[in-house]
Protein backbone atom coordinates (compact mmCIF):
# COMPACT_ATOMS: atom_id res chain seq x y z
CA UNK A 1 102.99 -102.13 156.57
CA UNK A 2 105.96 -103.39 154.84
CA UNK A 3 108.40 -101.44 153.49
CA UNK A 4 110.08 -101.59 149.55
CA UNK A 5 113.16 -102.01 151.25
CA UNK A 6 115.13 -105.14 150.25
CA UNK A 7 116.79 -104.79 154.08
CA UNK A 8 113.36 -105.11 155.59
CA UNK A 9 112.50 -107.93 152.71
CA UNK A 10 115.54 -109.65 153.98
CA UNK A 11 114.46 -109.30 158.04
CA UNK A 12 111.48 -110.36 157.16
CA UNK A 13 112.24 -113.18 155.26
CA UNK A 14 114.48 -114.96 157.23
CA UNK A 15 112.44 -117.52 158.38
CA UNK A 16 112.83 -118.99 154.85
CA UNK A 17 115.95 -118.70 154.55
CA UNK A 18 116.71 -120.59 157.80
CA UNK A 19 114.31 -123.23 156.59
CA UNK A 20 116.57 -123.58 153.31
CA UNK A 21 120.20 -123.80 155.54
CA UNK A 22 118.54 -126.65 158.16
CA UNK A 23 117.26 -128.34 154.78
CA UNK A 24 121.14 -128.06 153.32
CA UNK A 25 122.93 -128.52 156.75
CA UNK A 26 120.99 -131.98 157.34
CA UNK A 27 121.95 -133.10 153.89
CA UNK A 28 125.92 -131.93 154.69
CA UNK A 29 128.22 -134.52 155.72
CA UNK A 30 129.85 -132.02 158.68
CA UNK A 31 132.19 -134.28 160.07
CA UNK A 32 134.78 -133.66 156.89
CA UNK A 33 134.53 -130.13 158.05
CA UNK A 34 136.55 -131.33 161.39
CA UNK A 35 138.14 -133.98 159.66
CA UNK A 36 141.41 -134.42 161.39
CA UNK A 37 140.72 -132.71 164.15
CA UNK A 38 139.40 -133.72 167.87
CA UNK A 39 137.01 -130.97 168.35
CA UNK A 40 137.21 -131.88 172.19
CA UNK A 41 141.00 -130.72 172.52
CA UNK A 42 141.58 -128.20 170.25
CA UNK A 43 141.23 -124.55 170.81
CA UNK A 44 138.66 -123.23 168.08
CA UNK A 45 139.19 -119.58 167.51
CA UNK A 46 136.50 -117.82 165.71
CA UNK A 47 137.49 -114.38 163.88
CA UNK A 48 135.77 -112.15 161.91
CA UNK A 49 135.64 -108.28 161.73
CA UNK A 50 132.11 -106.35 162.22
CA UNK A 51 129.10 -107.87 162.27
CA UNK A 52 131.29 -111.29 161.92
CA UNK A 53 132.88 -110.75 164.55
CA UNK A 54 129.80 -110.64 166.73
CA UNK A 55 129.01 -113.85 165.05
CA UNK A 56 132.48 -115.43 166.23
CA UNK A 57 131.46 -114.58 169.91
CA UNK A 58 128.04 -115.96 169.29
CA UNK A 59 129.47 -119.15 167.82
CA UNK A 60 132.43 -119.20 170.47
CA UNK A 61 129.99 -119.19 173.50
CA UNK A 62 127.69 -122.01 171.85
CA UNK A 63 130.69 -124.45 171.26
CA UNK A 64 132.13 -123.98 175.07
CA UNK A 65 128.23 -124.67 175.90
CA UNK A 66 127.72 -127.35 173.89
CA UNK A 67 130.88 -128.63 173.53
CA UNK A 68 132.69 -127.98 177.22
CA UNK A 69 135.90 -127.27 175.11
CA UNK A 70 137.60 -123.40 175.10
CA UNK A 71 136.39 -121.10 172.28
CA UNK A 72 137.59 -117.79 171.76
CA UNK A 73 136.18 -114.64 169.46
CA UNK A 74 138.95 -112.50 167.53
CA UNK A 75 138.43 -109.57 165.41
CA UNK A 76 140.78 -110.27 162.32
CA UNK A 77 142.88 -107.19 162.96
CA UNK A 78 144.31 -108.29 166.05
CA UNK A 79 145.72 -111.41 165.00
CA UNK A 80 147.64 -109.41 161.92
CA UNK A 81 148.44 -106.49 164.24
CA UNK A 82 148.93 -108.86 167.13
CA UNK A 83 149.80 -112.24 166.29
CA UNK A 84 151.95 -113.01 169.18
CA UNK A 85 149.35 -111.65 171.47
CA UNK A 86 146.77 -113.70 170.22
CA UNK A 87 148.60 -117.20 169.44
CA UNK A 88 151.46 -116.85 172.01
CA UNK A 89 152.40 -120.71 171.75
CA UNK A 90 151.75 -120.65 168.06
CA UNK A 91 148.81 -122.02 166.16
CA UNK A 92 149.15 -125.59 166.02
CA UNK A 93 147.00 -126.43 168.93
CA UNK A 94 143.71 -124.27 167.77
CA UNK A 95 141.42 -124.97 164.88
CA UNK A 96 140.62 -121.52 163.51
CA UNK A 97 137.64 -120.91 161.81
CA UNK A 98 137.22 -117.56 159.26
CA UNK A 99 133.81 -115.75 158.86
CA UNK A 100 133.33 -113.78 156.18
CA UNK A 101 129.79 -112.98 154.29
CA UNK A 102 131.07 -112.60 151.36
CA UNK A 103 134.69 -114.46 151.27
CA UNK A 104 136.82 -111.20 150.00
CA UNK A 105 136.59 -108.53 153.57
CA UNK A 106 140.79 -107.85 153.39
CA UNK A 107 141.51 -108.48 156.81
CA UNK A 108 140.36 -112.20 157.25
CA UNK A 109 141.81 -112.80 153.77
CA UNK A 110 145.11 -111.69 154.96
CA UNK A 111 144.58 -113.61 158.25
CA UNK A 112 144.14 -116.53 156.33
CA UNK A 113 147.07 -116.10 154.59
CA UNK A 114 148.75 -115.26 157.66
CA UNK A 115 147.42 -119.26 158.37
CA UNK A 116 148.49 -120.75 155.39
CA UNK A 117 152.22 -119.51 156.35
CA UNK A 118 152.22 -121.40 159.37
CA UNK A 119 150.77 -124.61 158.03
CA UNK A 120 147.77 -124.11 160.03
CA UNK A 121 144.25 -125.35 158.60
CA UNK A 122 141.23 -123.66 158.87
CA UNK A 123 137.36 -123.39 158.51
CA UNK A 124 135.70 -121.15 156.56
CA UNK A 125 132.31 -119.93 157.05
CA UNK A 126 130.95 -117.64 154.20
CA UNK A 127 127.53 -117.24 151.63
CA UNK A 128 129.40 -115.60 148.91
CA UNK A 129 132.52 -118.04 149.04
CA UNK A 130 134.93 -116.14 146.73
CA UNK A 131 138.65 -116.06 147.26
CA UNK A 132 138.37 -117.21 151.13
CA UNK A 133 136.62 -120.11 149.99
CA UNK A 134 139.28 -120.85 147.27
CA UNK A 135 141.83 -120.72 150.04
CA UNK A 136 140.71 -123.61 152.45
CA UNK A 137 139.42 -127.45 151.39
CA UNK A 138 136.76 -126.82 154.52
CA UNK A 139 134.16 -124.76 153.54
CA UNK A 140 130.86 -124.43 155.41
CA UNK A 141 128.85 -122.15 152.66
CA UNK A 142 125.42 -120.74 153.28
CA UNK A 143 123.10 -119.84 150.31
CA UNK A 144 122.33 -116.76 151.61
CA UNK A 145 121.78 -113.73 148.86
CA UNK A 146 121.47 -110.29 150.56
CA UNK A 147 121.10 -107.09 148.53
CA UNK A 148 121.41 -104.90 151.20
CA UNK A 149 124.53 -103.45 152.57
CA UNK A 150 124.00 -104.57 156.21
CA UNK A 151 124.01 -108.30 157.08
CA UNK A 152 121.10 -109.65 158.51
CA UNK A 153 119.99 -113.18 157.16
CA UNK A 154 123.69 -113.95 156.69
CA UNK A 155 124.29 -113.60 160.10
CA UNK A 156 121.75 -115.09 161.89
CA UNK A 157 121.55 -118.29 159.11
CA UNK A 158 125.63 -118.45 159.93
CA UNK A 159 125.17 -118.63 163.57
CA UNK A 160 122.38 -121.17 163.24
CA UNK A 161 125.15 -122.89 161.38
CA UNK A 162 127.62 -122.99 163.63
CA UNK A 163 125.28 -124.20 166.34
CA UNK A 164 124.64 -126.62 163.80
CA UNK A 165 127.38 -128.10 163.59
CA UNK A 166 128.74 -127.84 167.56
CA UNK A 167 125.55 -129.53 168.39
CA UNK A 168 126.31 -132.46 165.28
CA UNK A 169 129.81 -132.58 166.86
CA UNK A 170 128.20 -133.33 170.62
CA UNK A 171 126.11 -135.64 169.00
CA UNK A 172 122.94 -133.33 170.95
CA UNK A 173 120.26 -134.94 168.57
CA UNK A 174 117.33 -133.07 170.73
CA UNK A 175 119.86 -129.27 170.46
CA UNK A 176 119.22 -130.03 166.43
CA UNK A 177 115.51 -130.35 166.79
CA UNK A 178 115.19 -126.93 168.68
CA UNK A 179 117.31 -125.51 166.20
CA UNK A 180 114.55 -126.97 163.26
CA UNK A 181 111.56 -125.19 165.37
CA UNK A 182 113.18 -121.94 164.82
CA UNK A 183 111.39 -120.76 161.27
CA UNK A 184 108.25 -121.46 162.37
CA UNK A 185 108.01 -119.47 165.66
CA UNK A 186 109.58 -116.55 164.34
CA UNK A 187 107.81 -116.08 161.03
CA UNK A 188 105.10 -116.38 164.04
CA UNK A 189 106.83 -113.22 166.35
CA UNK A 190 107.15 -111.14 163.64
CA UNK A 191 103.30 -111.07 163.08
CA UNK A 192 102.68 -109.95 166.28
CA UNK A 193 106.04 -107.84 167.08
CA UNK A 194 106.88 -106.04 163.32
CA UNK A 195 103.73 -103.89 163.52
CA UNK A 196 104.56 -102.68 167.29
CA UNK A 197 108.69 -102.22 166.56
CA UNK A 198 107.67 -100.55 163.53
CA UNK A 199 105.60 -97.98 165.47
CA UNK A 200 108.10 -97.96 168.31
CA UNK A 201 110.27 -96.16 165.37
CA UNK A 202 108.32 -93.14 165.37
CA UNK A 203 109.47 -92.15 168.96
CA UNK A 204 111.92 -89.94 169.47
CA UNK A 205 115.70 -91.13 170.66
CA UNK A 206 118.99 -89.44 171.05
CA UNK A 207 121.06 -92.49 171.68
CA UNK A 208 120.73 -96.07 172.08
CA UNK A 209 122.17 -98.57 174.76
CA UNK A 210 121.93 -102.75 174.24
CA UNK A 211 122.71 -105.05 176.96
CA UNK A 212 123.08 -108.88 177.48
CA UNK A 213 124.94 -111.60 179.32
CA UNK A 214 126.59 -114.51 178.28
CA UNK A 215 125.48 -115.69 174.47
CA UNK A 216 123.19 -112.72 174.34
CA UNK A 217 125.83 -110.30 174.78
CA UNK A 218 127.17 -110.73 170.98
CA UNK A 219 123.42 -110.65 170.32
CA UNK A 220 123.08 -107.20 172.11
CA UNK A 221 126.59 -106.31 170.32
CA UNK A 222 124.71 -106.76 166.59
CA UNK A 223 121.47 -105.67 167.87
CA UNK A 224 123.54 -102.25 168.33
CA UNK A 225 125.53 -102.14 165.67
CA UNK A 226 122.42 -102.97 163.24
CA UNK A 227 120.65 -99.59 164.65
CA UNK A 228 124.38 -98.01 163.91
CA UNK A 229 124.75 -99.02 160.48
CA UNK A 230 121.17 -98.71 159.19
CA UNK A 231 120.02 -95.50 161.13
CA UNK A 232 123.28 -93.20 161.45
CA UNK A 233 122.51 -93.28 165.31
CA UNK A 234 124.93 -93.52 168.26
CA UNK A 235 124.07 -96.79 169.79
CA UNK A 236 126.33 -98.94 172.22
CA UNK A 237 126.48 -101.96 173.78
CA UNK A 238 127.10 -103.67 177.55
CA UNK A 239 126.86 -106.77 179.45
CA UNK A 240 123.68 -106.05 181.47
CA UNK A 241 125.07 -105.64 184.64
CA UNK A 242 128.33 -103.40 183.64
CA UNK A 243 125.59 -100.59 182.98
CA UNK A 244 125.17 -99.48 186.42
CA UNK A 245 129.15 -99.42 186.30
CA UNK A 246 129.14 -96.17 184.85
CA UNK A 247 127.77 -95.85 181.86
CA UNK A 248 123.79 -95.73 183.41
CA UNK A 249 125.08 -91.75 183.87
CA UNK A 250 123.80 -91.68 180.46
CA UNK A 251 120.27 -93.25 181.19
CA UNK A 252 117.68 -89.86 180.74
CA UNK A 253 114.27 -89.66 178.53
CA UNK A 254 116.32 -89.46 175.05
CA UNK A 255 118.12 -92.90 175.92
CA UNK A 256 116.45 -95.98 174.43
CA UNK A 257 117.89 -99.15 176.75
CA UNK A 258 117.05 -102.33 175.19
CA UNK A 259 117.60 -105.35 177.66
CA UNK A 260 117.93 -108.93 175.73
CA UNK A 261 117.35 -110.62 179.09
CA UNK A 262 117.94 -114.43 179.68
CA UNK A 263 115.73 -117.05 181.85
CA UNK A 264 118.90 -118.31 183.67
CA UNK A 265 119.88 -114.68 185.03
CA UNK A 266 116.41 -112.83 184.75
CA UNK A 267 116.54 -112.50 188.51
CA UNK A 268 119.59 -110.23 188.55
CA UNK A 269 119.57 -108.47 185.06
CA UNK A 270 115.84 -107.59 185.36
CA UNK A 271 116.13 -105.05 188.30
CA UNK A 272 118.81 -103.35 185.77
CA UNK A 273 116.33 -102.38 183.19
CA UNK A 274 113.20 -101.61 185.80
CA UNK A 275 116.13 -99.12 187.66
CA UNK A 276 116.79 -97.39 183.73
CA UNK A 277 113.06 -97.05 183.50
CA UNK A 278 112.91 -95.14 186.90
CA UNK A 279 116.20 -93.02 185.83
CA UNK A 280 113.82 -92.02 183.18
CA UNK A 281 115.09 -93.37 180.29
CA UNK A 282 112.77 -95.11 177.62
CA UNK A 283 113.10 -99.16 178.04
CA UNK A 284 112.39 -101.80 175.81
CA UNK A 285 113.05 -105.51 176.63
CA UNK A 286 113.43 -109.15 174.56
CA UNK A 287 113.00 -111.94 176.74
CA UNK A 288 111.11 -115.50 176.63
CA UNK A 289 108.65 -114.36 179.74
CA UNK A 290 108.74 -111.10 181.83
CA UNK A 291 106.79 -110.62 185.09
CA UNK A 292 104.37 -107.60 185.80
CA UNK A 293 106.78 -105.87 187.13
CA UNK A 294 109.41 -106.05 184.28
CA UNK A 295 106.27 -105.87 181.91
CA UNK A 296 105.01 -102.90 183.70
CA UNK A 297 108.37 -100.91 183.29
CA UNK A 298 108.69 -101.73 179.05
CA UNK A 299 108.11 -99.68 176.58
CA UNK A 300 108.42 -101.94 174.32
CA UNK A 301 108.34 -105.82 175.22
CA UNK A 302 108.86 -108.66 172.87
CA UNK A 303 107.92 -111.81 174.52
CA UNK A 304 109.10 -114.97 172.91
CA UNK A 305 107.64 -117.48 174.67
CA UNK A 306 109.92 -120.19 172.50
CA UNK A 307 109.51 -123.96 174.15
CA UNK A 308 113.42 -124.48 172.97
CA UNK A 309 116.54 -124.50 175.24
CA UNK A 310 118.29 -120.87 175.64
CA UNK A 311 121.37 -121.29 173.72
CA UNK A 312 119.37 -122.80 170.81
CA UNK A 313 116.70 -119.25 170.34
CA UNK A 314 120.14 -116.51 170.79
CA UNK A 315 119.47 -115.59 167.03
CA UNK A 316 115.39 -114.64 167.67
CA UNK A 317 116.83 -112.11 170.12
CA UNK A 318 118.53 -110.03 167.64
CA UNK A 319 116.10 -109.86 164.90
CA UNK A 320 114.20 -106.68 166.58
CA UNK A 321 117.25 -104.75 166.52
CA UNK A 322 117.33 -105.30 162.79
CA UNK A 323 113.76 -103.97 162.34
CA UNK A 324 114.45 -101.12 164.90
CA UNK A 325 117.41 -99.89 162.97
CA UNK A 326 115.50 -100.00 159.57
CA UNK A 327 112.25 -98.47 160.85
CA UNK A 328 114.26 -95.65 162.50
CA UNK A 329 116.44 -95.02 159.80
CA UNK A 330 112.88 -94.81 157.25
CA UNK A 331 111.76 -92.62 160.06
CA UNK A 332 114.88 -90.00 159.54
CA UNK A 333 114.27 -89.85 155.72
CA UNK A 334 117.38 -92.18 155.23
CA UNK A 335 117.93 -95.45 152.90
CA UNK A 336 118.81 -98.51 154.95
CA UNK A 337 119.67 -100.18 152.42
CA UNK A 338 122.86 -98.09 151.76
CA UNK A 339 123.71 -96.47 155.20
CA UNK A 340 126.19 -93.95 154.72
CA UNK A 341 129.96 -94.45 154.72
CA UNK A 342 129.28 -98.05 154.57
CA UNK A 343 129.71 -100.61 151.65
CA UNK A 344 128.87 -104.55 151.27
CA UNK A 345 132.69 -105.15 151.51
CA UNK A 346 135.21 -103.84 153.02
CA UNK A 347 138.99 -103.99 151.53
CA UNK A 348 141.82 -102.30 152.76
């Protein structure tokens, strides 16, 4: 049953909301966004701190996929801590673009600054706008409204965006169409997979490991940090196959390890989780179709079973570790709406 809790409103709600961004991205003219730019020979950096930073990786692996140009992911704080580290040849050859829910998080404000000093324009990418949207004449703005602390819509809708666009730039007309299926098959998931994550919840876990390769990695990243911010739990994240590098020491009955497992590598990352299962740690996978043997070894499984390319169903992937972090955190006696420590901005 569904919570009074506006961040489980928002979970569940995003199919709507995605609906409402493909309805205002097909009406955008994107190309002014790029305007000026050859998005085939420029660098595009992404950067964005937190959960917007896992959305710059996200969006950095789907425009070297879809666009075969480099992309890279920086977490604001590096490039004003590290500038020369980051841009060592400057920044006139990259086209940065700034992520920022709500247009006033301190670091990517100052980064943009930090832009504006070296002549260099950018793209932002926000759903409140505010100052960071005053700073730049290319704005990509999402009418996303959260009241909860954590993001959730914001960054999912975002990401969609960003595909969005790398997929207008390519001119991959049949990419866009996958991207418009997306509402509809997961206001059809979470039917079937709320109730069982929701009861999932009530088990007992000490600590909490999320793995994934390639695009799915920044989707294991936020799945992670969701279950983090909204339950007070220690929860990390891996690319599936560093896990047996070391940190499957950790794999024992309290350990929850959630595999987001792709069709391209399901071969190889597969035997990872079945191995945690037999370690004895508690496993629960997200994948478009397991066999027995992987289904035999979940705890959990969430099987998608989306007809859409790979890259084009990365934000599905995440959405159960926005309902596990709720549920767990209802199932401590704590608010995940207002985690503690944390607020809706953060400024330095």
């Amino acid at each position: 049953m569904l919570q009074e809790v506006n961040t489980l409103t928002e979970i569940y709600g995003q199919p709507s909301v995605w609906l409402t961004a493909l309805a205002d991205l097909s009406g955008m003219d994107l190309s002014l966004l790029v305007e000026g730019h050859d998005p085939r020979i420029a660098e595009w950096v992404f950067v964005g701190c937190g959960t917007s930073y896992y959305l710059a990786q996200a969006a950095a692996a789907s425009l070297t996929t879809l666009l075969k140009v480099p992309a890279r992911a920086i977490p604001a704080s590096e490039i004003l801590l590290q500038p020369d580290l980051v841009f060592p040849g400057g920044t006139s050859d990259c086209f940065p673009v700034l992520i920022s829910r709500s247009g006033h998080t301190s670091e990517v404000l100052q980064v943009a600054e930090y832009l504006q000093q070296q002549e260099t324009e950018f793209l932002a990418v926000t759903c409140d706008g505010r100052e960071l949207a005053e700073m730049t004449s290319r704005v990509l703005k999402l009418n996303v409204l959260e009241k909860s602390t954590v993001m959730t819509a914001s960054f999912t809708s975002m990401v969609l965006a960003l595909q969005y666009l790398a997929a207008h730039i390519a001119g991959d007309l049949e990419f866009i169409a996958a991207l418009h299926e997306l509402p509809e098959h997961l206001s059809r998931l979470l039917k079937i997979y709320g109730p069982e994550v929701e009861k999932f919840a009530e088990r007992s876990f000490t600590d909490f490991a999320f793995l994934g390769q390639g695009p799915l990695y920044a989707m294991a990243s936020e799945a992670a940090l969701k279950v983090m911010e909204s339950s007070s739990s220690f929860a990390r994240f891996f690319h599936t196959l560093e896990f047996r590098h070391g940190p499957k020491s950790v794999a024992g009955p309290g350990s929850l390890i959630c595999g987001l497992v792709t069709e391209s590598g399901y071969a190889i990352e597969s035997p990872v989780l079945i191995e945690m299962k037999e370690l004895g740690a508690q496993v629960m996978v997200i994948t478009n179709s397991a066999t027995a043997k992987l289904r035999a070894a979940a705890d959990l499984l969430i099987e998608l079973q989306l007809p859409v390319p790979e890259l084009a169903r990365i934000i599905i992937y995440v959405v159960w570790g926005q309902l596990l972090g709720s549920y767990i955190a209802l199932e401590k006696g704590l608010d995940p709406d207002n985690p503690r420590n944390l607020s809706r901005v953060v400024t330095i």
